[in-house]
C-alpha atoms as a PDB file:
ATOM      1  CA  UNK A   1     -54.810 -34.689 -54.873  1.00  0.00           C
ATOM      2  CA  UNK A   2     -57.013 -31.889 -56.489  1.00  0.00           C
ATOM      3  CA  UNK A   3     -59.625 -32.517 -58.974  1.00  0.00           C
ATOM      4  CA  UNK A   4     -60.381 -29.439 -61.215  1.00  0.00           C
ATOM      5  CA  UNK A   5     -63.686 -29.343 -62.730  1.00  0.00           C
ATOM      6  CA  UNK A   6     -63.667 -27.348 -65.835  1.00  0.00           C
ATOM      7  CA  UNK A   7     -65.041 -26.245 -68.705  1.00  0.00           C
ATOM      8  CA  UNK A   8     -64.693 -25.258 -72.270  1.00  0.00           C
ATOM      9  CA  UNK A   9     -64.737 -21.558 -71.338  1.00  0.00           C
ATOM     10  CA  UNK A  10     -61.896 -21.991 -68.281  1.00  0.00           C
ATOM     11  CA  UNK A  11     -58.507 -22.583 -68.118  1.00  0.00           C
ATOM     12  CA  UNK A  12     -56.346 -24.925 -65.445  1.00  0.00           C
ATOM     13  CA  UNK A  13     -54.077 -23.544 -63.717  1.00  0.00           C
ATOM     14  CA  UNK A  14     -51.374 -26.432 -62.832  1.00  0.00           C
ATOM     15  CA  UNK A  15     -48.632 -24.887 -60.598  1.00  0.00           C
ATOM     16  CA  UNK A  16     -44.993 -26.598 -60.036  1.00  0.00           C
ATOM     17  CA  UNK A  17     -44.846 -29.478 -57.153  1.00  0.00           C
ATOM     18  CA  UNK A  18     -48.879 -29.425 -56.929  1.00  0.00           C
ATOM     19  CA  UNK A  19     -50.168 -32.550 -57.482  1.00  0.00           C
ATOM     20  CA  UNK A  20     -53.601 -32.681 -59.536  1.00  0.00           C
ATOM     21  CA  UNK A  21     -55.950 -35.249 -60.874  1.00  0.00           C
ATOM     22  CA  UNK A  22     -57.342 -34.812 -64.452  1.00  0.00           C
ATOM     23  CA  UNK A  23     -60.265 -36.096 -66.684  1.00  0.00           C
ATOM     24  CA  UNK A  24     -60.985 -35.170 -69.958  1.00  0.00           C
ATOM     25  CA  UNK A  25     -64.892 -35.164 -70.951  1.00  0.00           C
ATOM     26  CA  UNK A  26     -65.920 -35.357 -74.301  1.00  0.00           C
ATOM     27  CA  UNK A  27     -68.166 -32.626 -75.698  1.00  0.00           C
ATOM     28  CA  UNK A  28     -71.700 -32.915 -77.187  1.00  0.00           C
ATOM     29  CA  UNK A  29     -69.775 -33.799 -80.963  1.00  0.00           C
ATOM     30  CA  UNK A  30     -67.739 -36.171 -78.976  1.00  0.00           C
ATOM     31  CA  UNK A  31     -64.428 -34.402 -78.950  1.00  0.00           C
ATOM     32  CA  UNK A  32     -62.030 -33.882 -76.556  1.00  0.00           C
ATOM     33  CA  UNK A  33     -60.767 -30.356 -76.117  1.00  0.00           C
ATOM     34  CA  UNK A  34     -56.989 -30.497 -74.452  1.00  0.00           C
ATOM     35  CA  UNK A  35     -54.726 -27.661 -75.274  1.00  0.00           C
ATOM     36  CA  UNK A  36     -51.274 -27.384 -73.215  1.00  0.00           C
ATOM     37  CA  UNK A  37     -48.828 -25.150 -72.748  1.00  0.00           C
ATOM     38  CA  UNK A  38     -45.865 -25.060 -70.488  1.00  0.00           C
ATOM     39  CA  UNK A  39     -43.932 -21.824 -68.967  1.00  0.00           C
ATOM     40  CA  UNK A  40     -40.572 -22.282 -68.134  1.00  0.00           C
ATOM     41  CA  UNK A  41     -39.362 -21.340 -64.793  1.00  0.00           C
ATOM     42  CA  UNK A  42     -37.375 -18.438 -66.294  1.00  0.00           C
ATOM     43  CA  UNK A  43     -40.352 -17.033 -68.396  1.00  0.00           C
ATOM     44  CA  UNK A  44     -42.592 -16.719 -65.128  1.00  0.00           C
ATOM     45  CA  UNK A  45     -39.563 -15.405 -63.078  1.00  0.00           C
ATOM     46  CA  UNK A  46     -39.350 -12.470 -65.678  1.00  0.00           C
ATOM     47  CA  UNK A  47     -42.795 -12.107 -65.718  1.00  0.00           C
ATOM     48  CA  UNK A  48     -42.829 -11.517 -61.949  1.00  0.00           C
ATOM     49  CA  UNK A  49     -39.679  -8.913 -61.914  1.00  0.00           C
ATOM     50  CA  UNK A  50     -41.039  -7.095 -64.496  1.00  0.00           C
ATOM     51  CA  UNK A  51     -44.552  -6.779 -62.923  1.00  0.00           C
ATOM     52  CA  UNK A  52     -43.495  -6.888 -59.171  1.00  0.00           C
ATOM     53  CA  UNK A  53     -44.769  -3.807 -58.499  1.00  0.00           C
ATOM     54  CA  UNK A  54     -48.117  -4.053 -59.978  1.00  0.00           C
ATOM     55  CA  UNK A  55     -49.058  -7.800 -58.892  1.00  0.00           C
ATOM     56  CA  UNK A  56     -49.964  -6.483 -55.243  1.00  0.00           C
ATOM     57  CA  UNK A  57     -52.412  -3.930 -56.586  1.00  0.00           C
ATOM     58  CA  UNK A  58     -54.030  -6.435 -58.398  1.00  0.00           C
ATOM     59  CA  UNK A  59     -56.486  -8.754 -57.443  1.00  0.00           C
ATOM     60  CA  UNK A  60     -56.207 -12.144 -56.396  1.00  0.00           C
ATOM     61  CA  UNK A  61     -58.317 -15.258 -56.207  1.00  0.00           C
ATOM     62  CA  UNK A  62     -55.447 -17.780 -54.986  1.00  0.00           C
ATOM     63  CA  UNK A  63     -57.687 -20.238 -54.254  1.00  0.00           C
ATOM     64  CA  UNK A  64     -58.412 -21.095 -57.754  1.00  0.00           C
ATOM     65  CA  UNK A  65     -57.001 -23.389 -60.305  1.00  0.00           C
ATOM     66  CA  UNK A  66     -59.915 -23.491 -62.619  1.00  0.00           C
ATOM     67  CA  UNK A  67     -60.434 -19.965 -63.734  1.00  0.00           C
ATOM     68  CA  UNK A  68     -62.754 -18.403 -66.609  1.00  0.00           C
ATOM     69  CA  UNK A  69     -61.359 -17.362 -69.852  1.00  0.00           C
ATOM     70  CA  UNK A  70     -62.624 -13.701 -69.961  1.00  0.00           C
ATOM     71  CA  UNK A  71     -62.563 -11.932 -73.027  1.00  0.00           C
ATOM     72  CA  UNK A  72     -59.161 -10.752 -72.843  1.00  0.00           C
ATOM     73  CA  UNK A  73     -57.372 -14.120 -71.434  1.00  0.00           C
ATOM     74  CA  UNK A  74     -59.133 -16.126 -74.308  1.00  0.00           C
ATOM     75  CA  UNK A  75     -57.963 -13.970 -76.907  1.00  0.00           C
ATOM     76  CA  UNK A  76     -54.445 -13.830 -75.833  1.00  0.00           C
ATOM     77  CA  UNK A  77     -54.796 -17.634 -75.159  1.00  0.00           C
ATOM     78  CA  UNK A  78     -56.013 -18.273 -78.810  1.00  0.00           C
ATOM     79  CA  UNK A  79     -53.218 -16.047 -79.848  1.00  0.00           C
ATOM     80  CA  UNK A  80     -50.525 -17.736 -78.494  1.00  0.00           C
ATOM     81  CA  UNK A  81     -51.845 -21.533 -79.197  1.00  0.00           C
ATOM     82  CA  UNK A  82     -52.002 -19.913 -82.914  1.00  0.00           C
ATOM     83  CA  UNK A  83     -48.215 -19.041 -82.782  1.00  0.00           C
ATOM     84  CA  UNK A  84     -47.321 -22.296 -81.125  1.00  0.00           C
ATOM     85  CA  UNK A  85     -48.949 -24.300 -84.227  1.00  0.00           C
ATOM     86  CA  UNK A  86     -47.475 -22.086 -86.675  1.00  0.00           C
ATOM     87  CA  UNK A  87     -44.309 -22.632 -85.452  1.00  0.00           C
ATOM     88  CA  UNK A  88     -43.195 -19.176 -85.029  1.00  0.00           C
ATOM     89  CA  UNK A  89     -40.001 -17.247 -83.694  1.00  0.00           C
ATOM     90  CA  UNK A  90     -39.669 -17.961 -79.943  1.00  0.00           C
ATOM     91  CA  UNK A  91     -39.694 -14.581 -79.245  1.00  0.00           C
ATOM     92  CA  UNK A  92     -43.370 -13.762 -80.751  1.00  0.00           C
ATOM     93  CA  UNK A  93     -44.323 -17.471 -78.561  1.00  0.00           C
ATOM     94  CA  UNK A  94     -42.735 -15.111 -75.700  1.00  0.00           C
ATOM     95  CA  UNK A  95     -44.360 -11.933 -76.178  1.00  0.00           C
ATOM     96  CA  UNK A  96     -47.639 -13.683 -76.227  1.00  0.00           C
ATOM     97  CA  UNK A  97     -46.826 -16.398 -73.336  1.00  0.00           C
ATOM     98  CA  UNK A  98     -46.979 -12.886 -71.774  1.00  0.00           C
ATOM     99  CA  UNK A  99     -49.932 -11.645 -72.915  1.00  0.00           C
ATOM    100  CA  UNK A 100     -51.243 -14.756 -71.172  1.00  0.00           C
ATOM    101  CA  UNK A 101     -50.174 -14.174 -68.342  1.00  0.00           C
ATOM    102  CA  UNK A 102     -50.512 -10.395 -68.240  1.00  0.00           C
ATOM    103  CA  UNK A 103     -54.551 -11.471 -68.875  1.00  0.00           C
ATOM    104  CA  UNK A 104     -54.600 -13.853 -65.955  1.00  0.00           C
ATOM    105  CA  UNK A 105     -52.958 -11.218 -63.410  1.00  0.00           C
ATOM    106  CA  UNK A 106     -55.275  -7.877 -64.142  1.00  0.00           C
ATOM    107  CA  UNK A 107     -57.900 -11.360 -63.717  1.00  0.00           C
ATOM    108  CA  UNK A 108     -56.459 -12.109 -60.099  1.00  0.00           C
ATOM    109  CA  UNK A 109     -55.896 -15.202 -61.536  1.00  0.00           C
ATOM    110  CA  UNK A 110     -52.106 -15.302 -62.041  1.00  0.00           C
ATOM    111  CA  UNK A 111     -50.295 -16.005 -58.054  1.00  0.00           C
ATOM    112  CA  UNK A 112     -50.763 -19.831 -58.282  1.00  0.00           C
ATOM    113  CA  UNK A 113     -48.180 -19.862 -61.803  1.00  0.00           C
ATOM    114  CA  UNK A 114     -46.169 -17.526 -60.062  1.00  0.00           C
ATOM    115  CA  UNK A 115     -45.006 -19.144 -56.826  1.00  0.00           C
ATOM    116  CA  UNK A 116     -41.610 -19.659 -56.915  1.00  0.00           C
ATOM    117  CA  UNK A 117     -40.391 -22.216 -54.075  1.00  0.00           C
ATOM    118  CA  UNK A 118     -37.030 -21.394 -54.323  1.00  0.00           C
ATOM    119  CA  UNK A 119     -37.926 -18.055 -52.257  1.00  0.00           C
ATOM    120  CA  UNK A 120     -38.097 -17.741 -48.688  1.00  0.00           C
ATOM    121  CA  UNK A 121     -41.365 -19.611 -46.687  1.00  0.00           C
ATOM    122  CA  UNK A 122     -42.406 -16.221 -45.720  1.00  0.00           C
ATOM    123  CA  UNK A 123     -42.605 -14.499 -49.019  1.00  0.00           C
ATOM    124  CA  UNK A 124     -44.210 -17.404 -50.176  1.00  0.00           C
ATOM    125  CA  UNK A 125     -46.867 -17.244 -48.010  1.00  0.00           C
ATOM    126  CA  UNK A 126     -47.335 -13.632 -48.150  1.00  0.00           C
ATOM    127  CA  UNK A 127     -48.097 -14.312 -51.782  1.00  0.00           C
ATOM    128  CA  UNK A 128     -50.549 -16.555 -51.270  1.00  0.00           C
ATOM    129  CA  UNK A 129     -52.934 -14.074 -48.831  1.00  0.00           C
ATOM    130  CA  UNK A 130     -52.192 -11.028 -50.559  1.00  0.00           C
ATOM    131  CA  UNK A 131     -54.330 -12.664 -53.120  1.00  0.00           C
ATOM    132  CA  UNK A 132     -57.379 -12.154 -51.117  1.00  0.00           C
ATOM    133  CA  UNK A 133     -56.890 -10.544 -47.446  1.00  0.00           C
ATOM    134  CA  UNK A 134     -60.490 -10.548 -46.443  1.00  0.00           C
ATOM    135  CA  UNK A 135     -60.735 -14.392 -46.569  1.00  0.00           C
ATOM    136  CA  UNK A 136     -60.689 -16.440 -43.516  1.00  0.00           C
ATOM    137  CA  UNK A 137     -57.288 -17.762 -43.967  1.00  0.00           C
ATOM    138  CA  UNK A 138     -56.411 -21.373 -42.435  1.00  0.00           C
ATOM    139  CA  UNK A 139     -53.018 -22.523 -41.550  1.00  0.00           C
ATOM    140  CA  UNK A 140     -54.121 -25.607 -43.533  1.00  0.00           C
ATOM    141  CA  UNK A 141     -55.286 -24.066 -46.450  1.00  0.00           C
ATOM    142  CA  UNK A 142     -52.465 -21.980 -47.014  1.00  0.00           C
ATOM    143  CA  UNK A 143     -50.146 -25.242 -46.123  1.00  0.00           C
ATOM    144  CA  UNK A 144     -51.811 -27.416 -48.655  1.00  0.00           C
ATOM    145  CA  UNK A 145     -51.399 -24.355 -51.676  1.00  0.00           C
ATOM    146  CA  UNK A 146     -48.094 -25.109 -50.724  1.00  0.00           C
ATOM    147  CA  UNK A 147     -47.963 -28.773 -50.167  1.00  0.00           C
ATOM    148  CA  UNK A 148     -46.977 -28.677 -46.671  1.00  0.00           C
ATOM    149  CA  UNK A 149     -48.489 -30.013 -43.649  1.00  0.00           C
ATOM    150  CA  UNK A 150     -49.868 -27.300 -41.242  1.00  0.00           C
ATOM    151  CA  UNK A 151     -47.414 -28.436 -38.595  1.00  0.00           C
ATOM    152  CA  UNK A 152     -44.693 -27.883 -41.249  1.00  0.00           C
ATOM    153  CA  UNK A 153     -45.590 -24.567 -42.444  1.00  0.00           C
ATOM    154  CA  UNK A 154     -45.186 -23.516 -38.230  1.00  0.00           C
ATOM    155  CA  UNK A 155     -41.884 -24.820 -38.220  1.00  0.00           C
ATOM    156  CA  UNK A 156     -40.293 -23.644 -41.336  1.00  0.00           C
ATOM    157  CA  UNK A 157     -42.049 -20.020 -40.340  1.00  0.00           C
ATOM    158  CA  UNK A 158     -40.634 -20.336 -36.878  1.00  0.00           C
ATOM    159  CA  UNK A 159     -36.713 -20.906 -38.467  1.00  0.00           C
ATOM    160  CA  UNK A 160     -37.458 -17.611 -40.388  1.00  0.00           C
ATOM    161  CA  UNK A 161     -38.298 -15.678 -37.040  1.00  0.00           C
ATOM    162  CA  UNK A 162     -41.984 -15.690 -38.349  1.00  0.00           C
ATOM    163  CA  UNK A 163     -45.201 -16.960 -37.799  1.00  0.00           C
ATOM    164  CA  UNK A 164     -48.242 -17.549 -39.714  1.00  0.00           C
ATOM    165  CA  UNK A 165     -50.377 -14.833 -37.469  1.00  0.00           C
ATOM    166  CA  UNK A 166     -47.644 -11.840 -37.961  1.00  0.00           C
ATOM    167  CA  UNK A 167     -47.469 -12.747 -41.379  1.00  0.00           C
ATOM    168  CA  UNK A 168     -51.833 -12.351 -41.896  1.00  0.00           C
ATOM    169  CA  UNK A 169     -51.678  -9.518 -39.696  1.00  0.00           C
ATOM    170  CA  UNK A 170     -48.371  -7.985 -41.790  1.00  0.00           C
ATOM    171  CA  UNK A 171     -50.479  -8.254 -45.559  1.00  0.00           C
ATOM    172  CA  UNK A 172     -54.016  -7.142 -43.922  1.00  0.00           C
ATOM    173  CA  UNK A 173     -52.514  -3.705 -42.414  1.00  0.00           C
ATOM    174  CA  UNK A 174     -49.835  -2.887 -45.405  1.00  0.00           C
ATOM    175  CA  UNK A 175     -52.770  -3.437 -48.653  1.00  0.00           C
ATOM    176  CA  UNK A 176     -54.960  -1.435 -45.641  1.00  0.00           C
ATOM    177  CA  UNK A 177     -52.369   1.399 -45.718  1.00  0.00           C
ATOM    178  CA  UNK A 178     -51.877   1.449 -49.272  1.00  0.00           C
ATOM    179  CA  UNK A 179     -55.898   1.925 -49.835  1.00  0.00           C
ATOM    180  CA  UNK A 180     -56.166   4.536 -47.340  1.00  0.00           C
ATOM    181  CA  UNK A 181     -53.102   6.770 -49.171  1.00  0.00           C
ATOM    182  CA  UNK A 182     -54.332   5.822 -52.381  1.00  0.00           C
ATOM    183  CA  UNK A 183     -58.105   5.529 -52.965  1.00  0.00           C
ATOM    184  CA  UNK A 184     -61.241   7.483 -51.542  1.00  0.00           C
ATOM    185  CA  UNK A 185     -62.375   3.830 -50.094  1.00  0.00           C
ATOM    186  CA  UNK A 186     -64.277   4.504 -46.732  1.00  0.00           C
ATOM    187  CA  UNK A 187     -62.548   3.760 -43.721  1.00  0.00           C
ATOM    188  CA  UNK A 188     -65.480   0.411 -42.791  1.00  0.00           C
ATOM    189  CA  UNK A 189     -65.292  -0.744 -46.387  1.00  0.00           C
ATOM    190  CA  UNK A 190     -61.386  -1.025 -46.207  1.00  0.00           C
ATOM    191  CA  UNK A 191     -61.552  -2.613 -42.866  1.00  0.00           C
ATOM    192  CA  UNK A 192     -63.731  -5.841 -44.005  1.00  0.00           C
ATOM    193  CA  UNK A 193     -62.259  -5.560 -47.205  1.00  0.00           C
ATOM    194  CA  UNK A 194     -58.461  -5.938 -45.016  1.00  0.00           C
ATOM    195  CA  UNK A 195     -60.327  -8.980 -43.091  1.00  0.00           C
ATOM    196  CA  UNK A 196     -61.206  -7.429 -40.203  1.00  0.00           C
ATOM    197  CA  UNK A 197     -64.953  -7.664 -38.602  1.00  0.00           C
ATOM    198  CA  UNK A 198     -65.496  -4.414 -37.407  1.00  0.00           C
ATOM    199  CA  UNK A 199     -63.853  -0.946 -37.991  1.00  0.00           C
ATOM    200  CA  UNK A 200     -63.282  -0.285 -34.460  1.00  0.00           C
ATOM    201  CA  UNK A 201     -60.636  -3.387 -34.342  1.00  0.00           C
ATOM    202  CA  UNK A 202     -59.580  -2.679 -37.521  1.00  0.00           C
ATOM    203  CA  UNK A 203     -58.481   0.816 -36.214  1.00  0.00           C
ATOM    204  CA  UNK A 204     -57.320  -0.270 -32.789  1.00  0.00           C
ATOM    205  CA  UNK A 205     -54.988  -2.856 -34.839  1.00  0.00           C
ATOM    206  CA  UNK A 206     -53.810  -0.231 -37.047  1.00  0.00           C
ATOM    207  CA  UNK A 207     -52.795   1.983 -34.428  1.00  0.00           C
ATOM    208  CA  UNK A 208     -50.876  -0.052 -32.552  1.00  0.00           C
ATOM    209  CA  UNK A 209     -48.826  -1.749 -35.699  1.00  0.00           C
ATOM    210  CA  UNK A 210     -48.269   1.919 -37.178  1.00  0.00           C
ATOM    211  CA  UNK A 211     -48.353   4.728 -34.166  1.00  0.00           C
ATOM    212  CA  UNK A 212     -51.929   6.413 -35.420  1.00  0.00           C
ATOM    213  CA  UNK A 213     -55.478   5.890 -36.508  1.00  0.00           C
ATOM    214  CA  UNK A 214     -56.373   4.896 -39.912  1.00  0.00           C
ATOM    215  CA  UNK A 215     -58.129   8.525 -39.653  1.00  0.00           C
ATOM    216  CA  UNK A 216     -55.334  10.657 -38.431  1.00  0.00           C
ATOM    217  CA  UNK A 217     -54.118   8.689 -41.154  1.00  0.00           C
ATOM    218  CA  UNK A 218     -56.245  10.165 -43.868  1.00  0.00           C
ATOM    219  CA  UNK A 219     -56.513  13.642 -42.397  1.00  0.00           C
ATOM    220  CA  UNK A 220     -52.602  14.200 -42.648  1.00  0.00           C
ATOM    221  CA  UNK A 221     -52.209  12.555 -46.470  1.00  0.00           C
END
């Protein structure tokens, strides 16, 4: 059971399947402040084909289910709670259920909504630490975003031919190789940025998962 503690200026984040334990404060009039809104499974499924392509270039704080409303995710979120209580065409609620969640994924906020357990283990996982590659990643931790026990999370991983290590190892190198072909980022800087502690393992890693240096690399592109 998680306990979120929020404020007026964040938003909860309350995935599918997670369990999560809620109070609601009053403020310094003595009001409560509550608003809800639901996605349907088929809204966030669109949202994620349409934006496949761009959610692993953005960033990702996966950890999080209480996230700040930034500028741009409060006004779409005021937005859309303003079309909900005007009762207007579903496809305007649409368009700005969007804009919501658009906000929350240029935010890094976004993977949590956006798990979809009907896909394989491994993709689901691979969701999870694309969201932040640097971290010190647990088994555990990435069982419990998923509500799995650790043991579990082996198992299922092993009847997909997969692993928990290959999979780190997998998302570290590939967001490594995309920022080497496609930003100026210095060689050390993508290395801890890709989790790894020095450049010189970083490198040695690299060359054996993709036949050459992260230099010979950038010399050739």
């Amino acid at each position: 059971m998680t306990t979120l503690p929020c404020s007026q200026s964040s938003v909860s984040l309350l995935p599918a399947g997670r369990q999560l334990g809620i109070r609601n404060y009053p403020g310094a009039q003595g009001h409560y402040v509550a608003d809800v809104v639901s996605f349907p499974a088929q809204a966030l499924q669109a949202f994620s084909l349409r934006y496949r392509e761009q959610i692993g270039n953005w960033p990702g704080h996966t950890s999080d289910l209480c996230v700040p409303l930034d500028r741009h995710t409060a006004l779409a979120w005021d937005n859309l709670l303003e079309c909900i209580a005007s009762d207007a065409p579903d496809a305007l609620r649409s368009h700005y259920g969007e804009a919501v969640l658009l906000a929350l994924a240029l935010g890094g906020w976004a993977a949590p909504l956006l798990l979809d357990r009907r896909d394989p283990l491994c993709e689901r996982v691979q969701h999870i630490l694309m969201g932040n590659p640097a971290r010190d990643c647990a088994v555990a931790c990435v069982a419990e975003r998923l509500n799995l026990g650790a043991s579990t999370l082996r198992r299922q991983l092993a009847n997909e031919a997969s692993s928990f290590s290959k999979l780190l190892e997998n998302v570290r190198l590939g967001m490594a190789l995309q920022w080497l072909q496609t930003t100026a980022r210095p060689i050390g800087e993508i290395a801890a940025a890709s989790g790894y502690a020095s450049a010189s393992r970083f490198a040695a890693r690299f060359r054996k998962h993709y036949g050459l240096s992260p230099r010979a690399l950038r010399t050739a592109i």
